[in-house]
Protein backbone atom coordinates (compact mmCIF):
# COMPACT_ATOMS: atom_id res chain seq x y z
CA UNK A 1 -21.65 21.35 6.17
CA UNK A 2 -18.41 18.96 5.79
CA UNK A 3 -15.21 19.10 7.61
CA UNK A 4 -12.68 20.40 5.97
CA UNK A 5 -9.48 18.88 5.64
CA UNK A 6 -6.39 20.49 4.61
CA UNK A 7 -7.36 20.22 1.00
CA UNK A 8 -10.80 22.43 1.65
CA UNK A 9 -8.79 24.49 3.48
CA UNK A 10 -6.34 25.20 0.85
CA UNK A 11 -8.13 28.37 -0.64
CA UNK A 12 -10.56 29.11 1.81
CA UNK A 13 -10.92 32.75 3.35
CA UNK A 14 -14.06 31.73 5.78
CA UNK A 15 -15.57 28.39 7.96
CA UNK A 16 -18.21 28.23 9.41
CA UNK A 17 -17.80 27.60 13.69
CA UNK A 18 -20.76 27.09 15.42
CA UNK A 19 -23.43 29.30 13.85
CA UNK A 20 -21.40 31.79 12.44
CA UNK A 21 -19.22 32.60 9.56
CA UNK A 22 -16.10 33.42 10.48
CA UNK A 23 -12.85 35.01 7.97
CA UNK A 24 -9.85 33.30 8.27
CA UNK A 25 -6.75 36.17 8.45
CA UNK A 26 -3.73 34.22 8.41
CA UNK A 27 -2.73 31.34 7.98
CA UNK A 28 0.39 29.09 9.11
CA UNK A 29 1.66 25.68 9.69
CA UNK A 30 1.78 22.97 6.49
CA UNK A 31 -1.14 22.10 4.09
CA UNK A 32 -1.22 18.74 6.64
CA UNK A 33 -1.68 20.28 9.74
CA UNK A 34 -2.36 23.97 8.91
CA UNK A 35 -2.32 26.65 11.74
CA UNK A 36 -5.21 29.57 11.39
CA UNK A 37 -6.13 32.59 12.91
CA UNK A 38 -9.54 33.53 12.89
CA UNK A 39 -10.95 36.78 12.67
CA UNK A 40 -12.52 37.80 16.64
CA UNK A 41 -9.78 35.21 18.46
CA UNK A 42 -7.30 37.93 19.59
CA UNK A 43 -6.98 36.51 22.83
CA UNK A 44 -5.82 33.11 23.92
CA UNK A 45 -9.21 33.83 26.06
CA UNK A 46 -10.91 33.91 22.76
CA UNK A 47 -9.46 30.96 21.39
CA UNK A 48 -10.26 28.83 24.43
CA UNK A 49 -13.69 29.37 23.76
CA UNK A 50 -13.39 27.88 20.67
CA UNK A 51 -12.18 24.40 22.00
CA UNK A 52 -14.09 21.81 21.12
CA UNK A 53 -15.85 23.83 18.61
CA UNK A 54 -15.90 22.10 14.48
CA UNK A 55 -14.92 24.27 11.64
CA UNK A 56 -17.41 23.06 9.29
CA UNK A 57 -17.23 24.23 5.69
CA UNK A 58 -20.63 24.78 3.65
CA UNK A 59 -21.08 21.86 1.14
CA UNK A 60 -21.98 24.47 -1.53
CA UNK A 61 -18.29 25.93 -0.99
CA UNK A 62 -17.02 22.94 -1.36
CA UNK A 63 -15.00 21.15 -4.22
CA UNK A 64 -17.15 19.15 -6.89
CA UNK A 65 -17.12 15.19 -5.21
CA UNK A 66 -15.69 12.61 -8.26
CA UNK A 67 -17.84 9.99 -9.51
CA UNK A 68 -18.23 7.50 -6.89
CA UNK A 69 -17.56 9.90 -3.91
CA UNK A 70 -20.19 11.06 -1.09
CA UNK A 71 -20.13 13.21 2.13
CA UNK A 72 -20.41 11.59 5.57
CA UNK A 73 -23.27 13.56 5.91
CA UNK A 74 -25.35 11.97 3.08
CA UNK A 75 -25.39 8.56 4.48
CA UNK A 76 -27.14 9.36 7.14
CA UNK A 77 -30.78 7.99 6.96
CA UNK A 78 -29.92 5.80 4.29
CA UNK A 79 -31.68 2.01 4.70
CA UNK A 80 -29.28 -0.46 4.64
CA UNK A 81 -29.30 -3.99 3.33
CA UNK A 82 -28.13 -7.46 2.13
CA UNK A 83 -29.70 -8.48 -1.06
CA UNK A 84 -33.73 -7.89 -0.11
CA UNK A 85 -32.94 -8.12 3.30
CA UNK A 86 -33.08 -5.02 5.37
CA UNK A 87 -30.56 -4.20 8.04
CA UNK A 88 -31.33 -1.03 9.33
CA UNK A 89 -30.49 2.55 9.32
CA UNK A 90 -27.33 4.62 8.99
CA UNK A 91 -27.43 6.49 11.64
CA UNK A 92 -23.92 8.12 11.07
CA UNK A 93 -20.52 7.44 9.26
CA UNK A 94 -18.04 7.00 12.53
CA UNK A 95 -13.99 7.29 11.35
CA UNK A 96 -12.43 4.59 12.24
CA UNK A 97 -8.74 4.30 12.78
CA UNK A 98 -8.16 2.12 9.08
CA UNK A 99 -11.22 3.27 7.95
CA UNK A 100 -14.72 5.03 7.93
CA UNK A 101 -17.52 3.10 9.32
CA UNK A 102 -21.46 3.05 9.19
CA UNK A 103 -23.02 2.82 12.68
CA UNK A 104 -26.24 0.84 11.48
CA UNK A 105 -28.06 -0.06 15.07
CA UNK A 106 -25.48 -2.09 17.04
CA UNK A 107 -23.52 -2.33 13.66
CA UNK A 108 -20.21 -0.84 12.71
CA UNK A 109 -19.77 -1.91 9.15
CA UNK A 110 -16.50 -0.58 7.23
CA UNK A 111 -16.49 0.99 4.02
CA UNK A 112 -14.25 -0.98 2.30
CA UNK A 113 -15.16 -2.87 -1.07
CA UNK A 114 -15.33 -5.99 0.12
CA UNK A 115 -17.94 -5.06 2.78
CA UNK A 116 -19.72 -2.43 0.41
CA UNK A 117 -21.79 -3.98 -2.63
CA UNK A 118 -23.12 -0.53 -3.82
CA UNK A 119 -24.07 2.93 -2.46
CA UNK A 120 -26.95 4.65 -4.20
CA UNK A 121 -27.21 7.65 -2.47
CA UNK A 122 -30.16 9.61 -4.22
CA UNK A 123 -32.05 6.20 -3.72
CA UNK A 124 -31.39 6.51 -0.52
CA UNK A 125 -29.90 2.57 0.04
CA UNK A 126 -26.75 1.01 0.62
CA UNK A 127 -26.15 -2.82 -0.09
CA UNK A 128 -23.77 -4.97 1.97
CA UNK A 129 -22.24 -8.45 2.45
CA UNK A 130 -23.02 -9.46 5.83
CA UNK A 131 -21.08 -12.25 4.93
CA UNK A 132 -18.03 -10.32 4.54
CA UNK A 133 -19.10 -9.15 8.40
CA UNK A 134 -19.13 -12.22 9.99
């Protein structure tokens, strides 16, 4: 699952919230900061329930990634290093006000090029300059 953002919810008639699939039936607001009504939440009552809740969007429903581009999701577990030299484990990508971050251990390193050597996701490893960190 991913979170959608108002370009996966462009064309989307369901999310998933919590464990369920649930149909979108209208929609309203802008593309930015769209507005939905979901099918069961005729109630402010229902709605409230929902607070705090994530709208999650299957990966499999989502758009093809470019070349290059990951989910947040796929990160996790990865084994970080410098060169040879191991650093530890994403244990999650954390967004950052400027930026999306790895928390490795006690680490929050950015995802920004100069940070980032490589990301080689079906390999499981992501290279960094620790350098670049300070």
């Amino acid at each position: 699952m991913t979170r959608p953002d108002a370009a996966l919810l462009a064309d989307r008639e369901q999310l998933v919230v919590g464990e369920r699939r649930v149909a979108i039936v209208r929609r309203a607001g802008t593309a930015e900061r769209p507005i939905l009504r979901l099918d069961g939440c005729d109630s402010r009552e229902a709605v409230e329930a929902l607070r705090g809740e994530e709208l999650l969007v299957p990966v499999e429903d989502a758009p093809p990634l470019e070349e290059g581009e990951f989910w947040a999701h796929e990160l996790a577990g990865c084994v970080v290093t410098d060169g040879e030299r191991e650093i530890g484990v994403v244990a999650r990508m954390v967004a950052l006000p400027s930026c999306e971050a790895l928390e490795v251990g006690d680490l929050l390193i950015p995802l920004v090029r100069d940070a980032i050597r490589s990301v080689d996701v079906p390999g499981r490893r992501i290279d960094v300059d620790m350098g670049f960190l300070g």
